[in-house]
PDB file of N, CA and C in Angstrom:
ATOM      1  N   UNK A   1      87.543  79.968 132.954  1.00  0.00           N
ATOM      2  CA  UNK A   1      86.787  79.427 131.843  1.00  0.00           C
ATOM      3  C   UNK A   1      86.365  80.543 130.879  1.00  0.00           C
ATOM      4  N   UNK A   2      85.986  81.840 131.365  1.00  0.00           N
ATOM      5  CA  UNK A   2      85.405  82.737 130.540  1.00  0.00           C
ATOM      6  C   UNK A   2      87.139  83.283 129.797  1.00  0.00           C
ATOM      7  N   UNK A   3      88.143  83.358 130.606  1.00  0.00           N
ATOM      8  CA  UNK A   3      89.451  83.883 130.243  1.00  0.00           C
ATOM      9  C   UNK A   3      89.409  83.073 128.429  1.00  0.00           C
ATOM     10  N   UNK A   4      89.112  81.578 128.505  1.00  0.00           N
ATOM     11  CA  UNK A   4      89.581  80.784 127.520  1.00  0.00           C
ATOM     12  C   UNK A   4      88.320  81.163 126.394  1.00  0.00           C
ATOM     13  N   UNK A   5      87.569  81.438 126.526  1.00  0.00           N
ATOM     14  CA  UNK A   5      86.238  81.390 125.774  1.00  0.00           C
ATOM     15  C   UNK A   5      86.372  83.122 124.986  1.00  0.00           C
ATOM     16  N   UNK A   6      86.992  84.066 125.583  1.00  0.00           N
ATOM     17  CA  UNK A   6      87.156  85.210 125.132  1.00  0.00           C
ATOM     18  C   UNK A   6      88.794  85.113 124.181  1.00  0.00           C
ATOM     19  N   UNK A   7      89.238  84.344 124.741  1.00  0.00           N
ATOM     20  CA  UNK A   7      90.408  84.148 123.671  1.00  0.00           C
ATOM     21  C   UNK A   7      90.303  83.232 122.761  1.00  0.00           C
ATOM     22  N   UNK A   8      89.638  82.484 122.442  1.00  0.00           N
ATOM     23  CA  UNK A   8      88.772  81.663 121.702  1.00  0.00           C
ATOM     24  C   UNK A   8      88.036  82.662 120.241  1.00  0.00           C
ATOM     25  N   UNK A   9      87.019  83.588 121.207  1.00  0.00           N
ATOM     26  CA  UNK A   9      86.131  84.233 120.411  1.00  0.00           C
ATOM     27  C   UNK A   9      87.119  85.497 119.297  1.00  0.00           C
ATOM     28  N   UNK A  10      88.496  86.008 120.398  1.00  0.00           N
ATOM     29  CA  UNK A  10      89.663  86.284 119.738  1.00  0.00           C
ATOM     30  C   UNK A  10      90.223  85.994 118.349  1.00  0.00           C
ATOM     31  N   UNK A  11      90.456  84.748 118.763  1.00  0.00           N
ATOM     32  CA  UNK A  11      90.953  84.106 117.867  1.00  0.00           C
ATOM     33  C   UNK A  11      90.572  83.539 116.760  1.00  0.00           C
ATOM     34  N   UNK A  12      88.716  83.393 116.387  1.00  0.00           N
ATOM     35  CA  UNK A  12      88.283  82.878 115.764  1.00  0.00           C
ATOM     36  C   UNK A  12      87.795  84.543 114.888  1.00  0.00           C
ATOM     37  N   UNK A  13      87.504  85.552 115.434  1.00  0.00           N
ATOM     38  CA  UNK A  13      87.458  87.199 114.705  1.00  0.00           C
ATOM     39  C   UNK A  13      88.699  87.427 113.503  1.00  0.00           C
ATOM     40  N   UNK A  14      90.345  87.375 114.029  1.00  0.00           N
ATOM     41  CA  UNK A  14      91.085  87.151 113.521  1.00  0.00           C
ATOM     42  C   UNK A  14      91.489  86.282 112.639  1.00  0.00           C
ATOM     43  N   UNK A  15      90.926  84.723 112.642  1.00  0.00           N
ATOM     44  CA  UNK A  15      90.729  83.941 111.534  1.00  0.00           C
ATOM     45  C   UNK A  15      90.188  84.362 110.391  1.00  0.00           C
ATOM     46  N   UNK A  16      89.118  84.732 110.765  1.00  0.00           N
ATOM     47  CA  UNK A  16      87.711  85.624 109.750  1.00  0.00           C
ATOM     48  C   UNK A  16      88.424  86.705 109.235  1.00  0.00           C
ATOM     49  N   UNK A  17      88.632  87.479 109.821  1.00  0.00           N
ATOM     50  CA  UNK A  17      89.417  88.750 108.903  1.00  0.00           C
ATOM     51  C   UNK A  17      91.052  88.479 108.030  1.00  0.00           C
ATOM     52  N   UNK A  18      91.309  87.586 108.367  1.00  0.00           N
ATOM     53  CA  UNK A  18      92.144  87.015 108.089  1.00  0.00           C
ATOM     54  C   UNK A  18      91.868  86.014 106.463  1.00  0.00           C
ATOM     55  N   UNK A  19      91.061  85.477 106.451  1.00  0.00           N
ATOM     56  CA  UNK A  19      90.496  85.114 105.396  1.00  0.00           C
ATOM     57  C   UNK A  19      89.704  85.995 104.553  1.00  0.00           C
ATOM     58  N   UNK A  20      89.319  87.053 105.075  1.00  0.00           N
ATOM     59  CA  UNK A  20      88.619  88.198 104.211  1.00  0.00           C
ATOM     60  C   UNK A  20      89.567  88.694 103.413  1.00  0.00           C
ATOM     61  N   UNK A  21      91.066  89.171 104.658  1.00  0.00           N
ATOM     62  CA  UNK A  21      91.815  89.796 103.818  1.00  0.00           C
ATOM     63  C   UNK A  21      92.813  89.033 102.555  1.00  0.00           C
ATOM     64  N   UNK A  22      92.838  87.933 102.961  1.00  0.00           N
ATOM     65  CA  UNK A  22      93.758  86.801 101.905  1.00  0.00           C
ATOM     66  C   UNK A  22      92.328  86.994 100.281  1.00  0.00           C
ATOM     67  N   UNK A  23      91.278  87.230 100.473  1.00  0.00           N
ATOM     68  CA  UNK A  23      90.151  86.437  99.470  1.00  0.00           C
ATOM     69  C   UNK A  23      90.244  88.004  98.578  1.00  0.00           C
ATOM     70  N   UNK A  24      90.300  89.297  99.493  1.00  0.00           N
ATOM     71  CA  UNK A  24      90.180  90.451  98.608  1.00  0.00           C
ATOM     72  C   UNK A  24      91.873  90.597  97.884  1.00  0.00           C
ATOM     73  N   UNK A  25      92.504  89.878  98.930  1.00  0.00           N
ATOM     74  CA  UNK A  25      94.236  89.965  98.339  1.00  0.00           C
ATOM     75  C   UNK A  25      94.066  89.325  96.600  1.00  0.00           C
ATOM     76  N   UNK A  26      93.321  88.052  96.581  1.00  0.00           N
ATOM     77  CA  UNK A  26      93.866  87.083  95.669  1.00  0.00           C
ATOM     78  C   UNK A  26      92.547  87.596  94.281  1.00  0.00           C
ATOM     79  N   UNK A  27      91.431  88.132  94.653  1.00  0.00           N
ATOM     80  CA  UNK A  27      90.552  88.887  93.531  1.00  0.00           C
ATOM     81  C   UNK A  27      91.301  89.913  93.230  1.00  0.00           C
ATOM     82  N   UNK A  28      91.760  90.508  94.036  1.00  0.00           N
ATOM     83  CA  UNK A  28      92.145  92.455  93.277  1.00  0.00           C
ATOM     84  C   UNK A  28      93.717  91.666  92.112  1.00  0.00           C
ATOM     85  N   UNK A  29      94.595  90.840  92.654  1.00  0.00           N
ATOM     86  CA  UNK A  29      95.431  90.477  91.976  1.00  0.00           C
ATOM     87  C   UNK A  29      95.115  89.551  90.814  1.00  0.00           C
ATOM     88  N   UNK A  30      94.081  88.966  90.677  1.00  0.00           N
ATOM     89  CA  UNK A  30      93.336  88.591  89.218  1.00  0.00           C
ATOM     90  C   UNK A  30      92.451  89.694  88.345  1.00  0.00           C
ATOM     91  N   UNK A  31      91.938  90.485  89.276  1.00  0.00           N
ATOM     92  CA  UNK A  31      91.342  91.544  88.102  1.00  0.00           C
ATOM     93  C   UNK A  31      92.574  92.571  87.882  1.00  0.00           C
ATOM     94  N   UNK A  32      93.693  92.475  88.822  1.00  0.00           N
ATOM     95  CA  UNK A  32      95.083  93.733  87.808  1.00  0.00           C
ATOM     96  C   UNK A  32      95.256  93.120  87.119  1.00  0.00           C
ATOM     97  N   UNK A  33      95.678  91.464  87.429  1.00  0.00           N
ATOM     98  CA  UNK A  33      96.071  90.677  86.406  1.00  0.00           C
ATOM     99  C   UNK A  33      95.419  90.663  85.069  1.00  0.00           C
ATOM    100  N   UNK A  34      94.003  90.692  84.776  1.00  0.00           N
ATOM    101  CA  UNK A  34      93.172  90.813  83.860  1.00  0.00           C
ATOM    102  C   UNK A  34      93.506  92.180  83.065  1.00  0.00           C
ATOM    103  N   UNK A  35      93.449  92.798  83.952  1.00  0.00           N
ATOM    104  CA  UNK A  35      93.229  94.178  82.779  1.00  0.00           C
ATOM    105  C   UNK A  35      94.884  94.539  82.353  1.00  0.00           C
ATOM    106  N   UNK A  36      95.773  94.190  83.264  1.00  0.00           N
ATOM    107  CA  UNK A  36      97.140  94.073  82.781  1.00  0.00           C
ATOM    108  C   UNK A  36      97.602  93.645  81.102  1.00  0.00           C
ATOM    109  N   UNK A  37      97.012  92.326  81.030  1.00  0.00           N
ATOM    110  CA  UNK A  37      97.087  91.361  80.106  1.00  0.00           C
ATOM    111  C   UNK A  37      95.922  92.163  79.390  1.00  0.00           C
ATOM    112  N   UNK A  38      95.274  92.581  78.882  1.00  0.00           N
ATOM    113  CA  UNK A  38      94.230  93.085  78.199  1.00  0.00           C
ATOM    114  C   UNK A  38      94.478  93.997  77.658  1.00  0.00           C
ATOM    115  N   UNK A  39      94.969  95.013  78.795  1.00  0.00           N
ATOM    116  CA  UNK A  39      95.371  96.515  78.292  1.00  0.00           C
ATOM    117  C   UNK A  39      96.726  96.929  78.096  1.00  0.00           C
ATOM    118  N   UNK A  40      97.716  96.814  79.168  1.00  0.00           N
ATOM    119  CA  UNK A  40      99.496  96.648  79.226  1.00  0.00           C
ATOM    120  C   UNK A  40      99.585  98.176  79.688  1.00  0.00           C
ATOM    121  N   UNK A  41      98.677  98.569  80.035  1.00  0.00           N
ATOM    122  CA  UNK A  41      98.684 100.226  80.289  1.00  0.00           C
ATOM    123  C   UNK A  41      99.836 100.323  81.877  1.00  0.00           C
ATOM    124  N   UNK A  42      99.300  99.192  82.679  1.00  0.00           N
ATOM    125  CA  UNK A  42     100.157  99.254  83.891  1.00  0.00           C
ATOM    126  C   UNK A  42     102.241  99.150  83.557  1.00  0.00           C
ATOM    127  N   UNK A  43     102.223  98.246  82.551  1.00  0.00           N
ATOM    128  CA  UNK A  43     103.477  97.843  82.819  1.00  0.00           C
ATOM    129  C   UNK A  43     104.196  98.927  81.610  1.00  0.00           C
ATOM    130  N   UNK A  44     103.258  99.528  81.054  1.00  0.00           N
ATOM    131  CA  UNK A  44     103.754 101.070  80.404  1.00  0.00           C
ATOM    132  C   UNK A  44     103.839 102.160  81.318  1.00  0.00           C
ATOM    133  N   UNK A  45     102.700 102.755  82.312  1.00  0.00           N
ATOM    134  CA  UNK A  45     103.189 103.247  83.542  1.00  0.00           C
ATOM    135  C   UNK A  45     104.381 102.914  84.164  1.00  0.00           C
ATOM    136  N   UNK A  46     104.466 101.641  84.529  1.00  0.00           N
ATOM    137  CA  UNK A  46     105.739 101.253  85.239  1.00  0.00           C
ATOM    138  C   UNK A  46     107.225 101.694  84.485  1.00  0.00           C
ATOM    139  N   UNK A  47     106.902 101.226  83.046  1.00  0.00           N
ATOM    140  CA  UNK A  47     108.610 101.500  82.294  1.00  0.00           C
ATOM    141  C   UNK A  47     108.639 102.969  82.451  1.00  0.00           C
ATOM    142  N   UNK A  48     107.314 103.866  82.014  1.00  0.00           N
ATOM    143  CA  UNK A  48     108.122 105.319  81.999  1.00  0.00           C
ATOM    144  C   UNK A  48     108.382 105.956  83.598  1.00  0.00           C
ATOM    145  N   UNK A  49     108.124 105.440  84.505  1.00  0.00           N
ATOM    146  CA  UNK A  49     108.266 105.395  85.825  1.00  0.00           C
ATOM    147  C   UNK A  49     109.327 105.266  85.943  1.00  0.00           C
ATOM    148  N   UNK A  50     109.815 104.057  85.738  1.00  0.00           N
ATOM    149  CA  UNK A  50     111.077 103.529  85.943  1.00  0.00           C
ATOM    150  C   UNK A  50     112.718 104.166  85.112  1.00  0.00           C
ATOM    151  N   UNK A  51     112.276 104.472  83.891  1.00  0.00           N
ATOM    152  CA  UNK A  51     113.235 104.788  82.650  1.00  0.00           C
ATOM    153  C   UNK A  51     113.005 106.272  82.180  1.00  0.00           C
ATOM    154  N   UNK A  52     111.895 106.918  82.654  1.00  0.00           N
ATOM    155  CA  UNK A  52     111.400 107.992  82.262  1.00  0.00           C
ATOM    156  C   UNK A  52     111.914 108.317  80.669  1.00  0.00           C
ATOM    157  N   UNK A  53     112.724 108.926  79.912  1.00  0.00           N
ATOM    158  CA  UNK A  53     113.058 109.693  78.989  1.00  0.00           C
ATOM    159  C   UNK A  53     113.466 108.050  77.721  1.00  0.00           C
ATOM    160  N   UNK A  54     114.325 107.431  78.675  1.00  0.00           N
ATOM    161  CA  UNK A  54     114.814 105.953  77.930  1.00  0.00           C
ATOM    162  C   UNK A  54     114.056 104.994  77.256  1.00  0.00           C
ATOM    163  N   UNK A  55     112.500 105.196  77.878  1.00  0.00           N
ATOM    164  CA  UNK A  55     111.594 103.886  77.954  1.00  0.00           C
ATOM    165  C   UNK A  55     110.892 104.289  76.466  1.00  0.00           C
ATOM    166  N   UNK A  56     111.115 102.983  75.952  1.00  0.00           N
ATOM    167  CA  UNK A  56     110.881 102.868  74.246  1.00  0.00           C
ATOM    168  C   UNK A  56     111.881 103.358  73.205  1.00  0.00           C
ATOM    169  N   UNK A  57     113.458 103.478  73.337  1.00  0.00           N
ATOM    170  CA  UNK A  57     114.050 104.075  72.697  1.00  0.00           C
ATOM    171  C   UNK A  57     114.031 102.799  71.582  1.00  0.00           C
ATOM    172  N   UNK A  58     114.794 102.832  70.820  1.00  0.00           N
ATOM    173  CA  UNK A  58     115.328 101.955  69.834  1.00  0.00           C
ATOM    174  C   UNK A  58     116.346 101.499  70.183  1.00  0.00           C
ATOM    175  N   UNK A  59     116.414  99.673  70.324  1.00  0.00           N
ATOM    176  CA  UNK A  59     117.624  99.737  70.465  1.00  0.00           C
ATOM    177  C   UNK A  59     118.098  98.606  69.436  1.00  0.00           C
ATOM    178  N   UNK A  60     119.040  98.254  68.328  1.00  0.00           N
ATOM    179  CA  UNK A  60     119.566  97.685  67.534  1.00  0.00           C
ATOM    180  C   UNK A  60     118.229  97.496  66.344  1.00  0.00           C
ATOM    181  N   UNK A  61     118.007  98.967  66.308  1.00  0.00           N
ATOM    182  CA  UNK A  61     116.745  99.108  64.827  1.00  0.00           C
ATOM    183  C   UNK A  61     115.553  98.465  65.540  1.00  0.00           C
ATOM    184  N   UNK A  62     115.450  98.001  67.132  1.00  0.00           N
ATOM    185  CA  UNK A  62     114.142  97.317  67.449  1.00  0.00           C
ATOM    186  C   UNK A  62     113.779  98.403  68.607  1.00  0.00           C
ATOM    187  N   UNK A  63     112.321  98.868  68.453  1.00  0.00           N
ATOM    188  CA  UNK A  63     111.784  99.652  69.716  1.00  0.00           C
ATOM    189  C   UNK A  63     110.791  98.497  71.031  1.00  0.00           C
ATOM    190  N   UNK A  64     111.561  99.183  71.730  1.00  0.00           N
ATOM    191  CA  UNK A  64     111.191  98.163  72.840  1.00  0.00           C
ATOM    192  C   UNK A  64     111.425  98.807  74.275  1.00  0.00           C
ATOM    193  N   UNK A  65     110.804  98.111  75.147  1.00  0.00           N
ATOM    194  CA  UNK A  65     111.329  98.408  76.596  1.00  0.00           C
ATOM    195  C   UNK A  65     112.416  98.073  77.154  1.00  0.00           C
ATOM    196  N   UNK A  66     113.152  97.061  76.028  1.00  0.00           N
ATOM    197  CA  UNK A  66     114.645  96.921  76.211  1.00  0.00           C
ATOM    198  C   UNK A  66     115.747  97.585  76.348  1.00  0.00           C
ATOM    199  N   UNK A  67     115.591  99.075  76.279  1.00  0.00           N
ATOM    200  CA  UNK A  67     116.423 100.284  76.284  1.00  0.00           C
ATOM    201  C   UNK A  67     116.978 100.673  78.144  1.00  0.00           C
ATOM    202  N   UNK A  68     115.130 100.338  78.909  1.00  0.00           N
ATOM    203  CA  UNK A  68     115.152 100.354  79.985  1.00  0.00           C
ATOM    204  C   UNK A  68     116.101  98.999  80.866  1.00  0.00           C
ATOM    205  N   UNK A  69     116.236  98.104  80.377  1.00  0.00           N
ATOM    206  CA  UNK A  69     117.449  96.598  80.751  1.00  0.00           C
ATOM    207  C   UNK A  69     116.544  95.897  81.466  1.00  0.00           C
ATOM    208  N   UNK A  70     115.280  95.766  81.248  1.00  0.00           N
ATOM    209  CA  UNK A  70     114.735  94.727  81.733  1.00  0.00           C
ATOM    210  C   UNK A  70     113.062  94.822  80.840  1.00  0.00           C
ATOM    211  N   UNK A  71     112.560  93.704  81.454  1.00  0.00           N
ATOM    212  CA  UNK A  71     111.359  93.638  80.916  1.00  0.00           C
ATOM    213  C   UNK A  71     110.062  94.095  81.627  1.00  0.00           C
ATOM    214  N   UNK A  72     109.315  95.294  81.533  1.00  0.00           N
ATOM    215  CA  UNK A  72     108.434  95.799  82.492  1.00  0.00           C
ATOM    216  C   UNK A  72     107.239  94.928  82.973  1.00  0.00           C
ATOM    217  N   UNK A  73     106.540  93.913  81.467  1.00  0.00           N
ATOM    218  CA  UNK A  73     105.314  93.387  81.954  1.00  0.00           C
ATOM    219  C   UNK A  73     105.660  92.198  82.570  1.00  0.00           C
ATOM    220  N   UNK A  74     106.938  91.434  82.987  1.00  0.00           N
ATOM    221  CA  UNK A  74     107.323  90.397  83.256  1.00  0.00           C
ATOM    222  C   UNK A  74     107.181  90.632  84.670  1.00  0.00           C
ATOM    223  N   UNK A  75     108.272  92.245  84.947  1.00  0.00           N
ATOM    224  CA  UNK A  75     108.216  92.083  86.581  1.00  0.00           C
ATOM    225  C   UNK A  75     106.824  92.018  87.330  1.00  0.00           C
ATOM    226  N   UNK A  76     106.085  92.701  86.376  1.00  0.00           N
ATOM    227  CA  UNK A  76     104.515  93.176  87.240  1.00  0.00           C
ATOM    228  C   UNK A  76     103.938  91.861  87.180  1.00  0.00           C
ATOM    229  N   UNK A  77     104.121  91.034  86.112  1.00  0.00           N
ATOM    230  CA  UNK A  77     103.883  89.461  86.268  1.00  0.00           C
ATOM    231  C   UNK A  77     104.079  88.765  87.496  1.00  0.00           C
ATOM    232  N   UNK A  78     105.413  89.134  87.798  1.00  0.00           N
ATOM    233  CA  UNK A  78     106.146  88.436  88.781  1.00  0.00           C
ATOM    234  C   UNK A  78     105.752  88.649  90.135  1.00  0.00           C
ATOM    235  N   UNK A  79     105.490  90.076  90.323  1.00  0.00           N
ATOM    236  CA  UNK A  79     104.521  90.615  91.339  1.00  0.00           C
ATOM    237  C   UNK A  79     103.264  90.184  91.612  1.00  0.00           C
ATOM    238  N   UNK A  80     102.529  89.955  90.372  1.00  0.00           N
ATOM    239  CA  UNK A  80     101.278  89.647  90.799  1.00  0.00           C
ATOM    240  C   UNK A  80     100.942  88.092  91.268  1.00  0.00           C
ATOM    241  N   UNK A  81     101.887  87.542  90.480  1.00  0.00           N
ATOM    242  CA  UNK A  81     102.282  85.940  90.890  1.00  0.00           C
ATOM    243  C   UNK A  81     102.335  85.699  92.229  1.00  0.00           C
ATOM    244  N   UNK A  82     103.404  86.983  93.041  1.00  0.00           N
ATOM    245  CA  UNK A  82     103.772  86.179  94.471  1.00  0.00           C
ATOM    246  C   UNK A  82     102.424  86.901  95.416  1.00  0.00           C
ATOM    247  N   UNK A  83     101.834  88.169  94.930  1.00  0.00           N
ATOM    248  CA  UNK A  83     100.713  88.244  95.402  1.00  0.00           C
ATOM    249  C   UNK A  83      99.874  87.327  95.901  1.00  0.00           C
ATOM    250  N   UNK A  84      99.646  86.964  94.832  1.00  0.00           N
ATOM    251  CA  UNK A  84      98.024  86.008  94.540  1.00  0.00           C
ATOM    252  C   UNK A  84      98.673  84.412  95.252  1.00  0.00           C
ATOM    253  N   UNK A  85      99.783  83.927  95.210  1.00  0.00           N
ATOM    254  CA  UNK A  85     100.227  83.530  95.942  1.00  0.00           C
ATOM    255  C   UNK A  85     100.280  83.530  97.865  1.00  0.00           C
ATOM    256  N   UNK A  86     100.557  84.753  98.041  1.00  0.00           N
ATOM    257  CA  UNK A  86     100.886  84.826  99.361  1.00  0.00           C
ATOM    258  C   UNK A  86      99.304  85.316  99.790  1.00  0.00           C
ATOM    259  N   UNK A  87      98.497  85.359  99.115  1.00  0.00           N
ATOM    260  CA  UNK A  87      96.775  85.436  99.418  1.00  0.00           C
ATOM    261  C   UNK A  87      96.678  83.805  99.107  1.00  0.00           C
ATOM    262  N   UNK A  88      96.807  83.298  98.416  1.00  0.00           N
ATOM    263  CA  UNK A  88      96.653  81.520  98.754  1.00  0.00           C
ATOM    264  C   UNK A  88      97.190  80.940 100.496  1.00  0.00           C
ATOM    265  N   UNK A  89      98.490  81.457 100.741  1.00  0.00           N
ATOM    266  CA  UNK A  89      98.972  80.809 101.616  1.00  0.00           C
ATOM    267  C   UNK A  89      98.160  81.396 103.204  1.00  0.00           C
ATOM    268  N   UNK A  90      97.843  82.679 102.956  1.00  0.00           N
ATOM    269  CA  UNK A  90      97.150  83.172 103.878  1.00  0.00           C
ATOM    270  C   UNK A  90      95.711  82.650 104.418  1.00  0.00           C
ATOM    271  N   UNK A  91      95.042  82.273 102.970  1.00  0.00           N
ATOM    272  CA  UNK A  91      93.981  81.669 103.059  1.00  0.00           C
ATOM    273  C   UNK A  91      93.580  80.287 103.366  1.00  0.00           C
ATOM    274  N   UNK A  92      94.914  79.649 103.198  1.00  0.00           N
ATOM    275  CA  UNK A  92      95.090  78.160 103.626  1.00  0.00           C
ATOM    276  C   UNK A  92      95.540  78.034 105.171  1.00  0.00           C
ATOM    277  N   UNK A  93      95.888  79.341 105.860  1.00  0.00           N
ATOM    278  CA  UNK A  93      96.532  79.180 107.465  1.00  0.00           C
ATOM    279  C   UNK A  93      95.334  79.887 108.010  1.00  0.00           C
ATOM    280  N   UNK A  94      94.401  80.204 107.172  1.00  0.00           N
ATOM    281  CA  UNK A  94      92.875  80.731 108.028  1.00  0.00           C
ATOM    282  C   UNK A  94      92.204  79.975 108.490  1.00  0.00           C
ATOM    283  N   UNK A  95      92.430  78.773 107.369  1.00  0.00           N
ATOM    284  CA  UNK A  95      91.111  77.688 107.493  1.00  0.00           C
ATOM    285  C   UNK A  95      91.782  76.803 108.396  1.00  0.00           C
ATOM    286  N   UNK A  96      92.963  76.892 108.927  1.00  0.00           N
ATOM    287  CA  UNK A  96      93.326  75.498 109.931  1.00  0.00           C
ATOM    288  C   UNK A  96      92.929  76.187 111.157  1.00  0.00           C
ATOM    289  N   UNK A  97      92.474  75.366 112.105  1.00  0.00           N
ATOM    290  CA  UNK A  97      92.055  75.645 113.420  1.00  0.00           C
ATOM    291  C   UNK A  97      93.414  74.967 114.255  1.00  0.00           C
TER     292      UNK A  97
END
């Protein structure tokens, strides 16, 4: 009886942290998200990261991150999407008993 009651108390610690960590997952990915969209400073880090020397060239008389062959603030979009996402799904398999 005590075997079941300690795996119990187990299991219900791990729920809890488990939901802590899904709740700080899905805030930190709305405030990048925020200052992302506000500032664009991240997904400018990212292109010269990514393209170093390339990132912002001109390309057909237009300057853009298009030089680099993709779009920088889209992917970090895309990232933060499945983030804040996979902190939803985490937080929804906490709360089932």
């Amino acid at each position: 009886m005590k075997m079941v009651e300690a795996e119990t108390k187990v299991a219900t610690e791990e729920k809890k942290w488990q939901k802590v960590f899904a709740m700080l997952l899905m805030v930190a990915t709305l405030l990048v998200f925020l200052f992302e969209r506000t500032t664009g400073k991240l997904s400018d880090l990212l292109g010269k990261w990514q393209c170093g020397s390339r990132y912002m060239q001109a390309v057909n008389s237009h300057i853009g991150d298009e030089s680099c062959g993709f779009n920088t603030d889209m992917h970090l979009s895309l990232l933060l999407i499945i983030l804040f996402m996979l902190g939803v799904i985490l937080y929804i398999v906490s709360r089932k008993t």
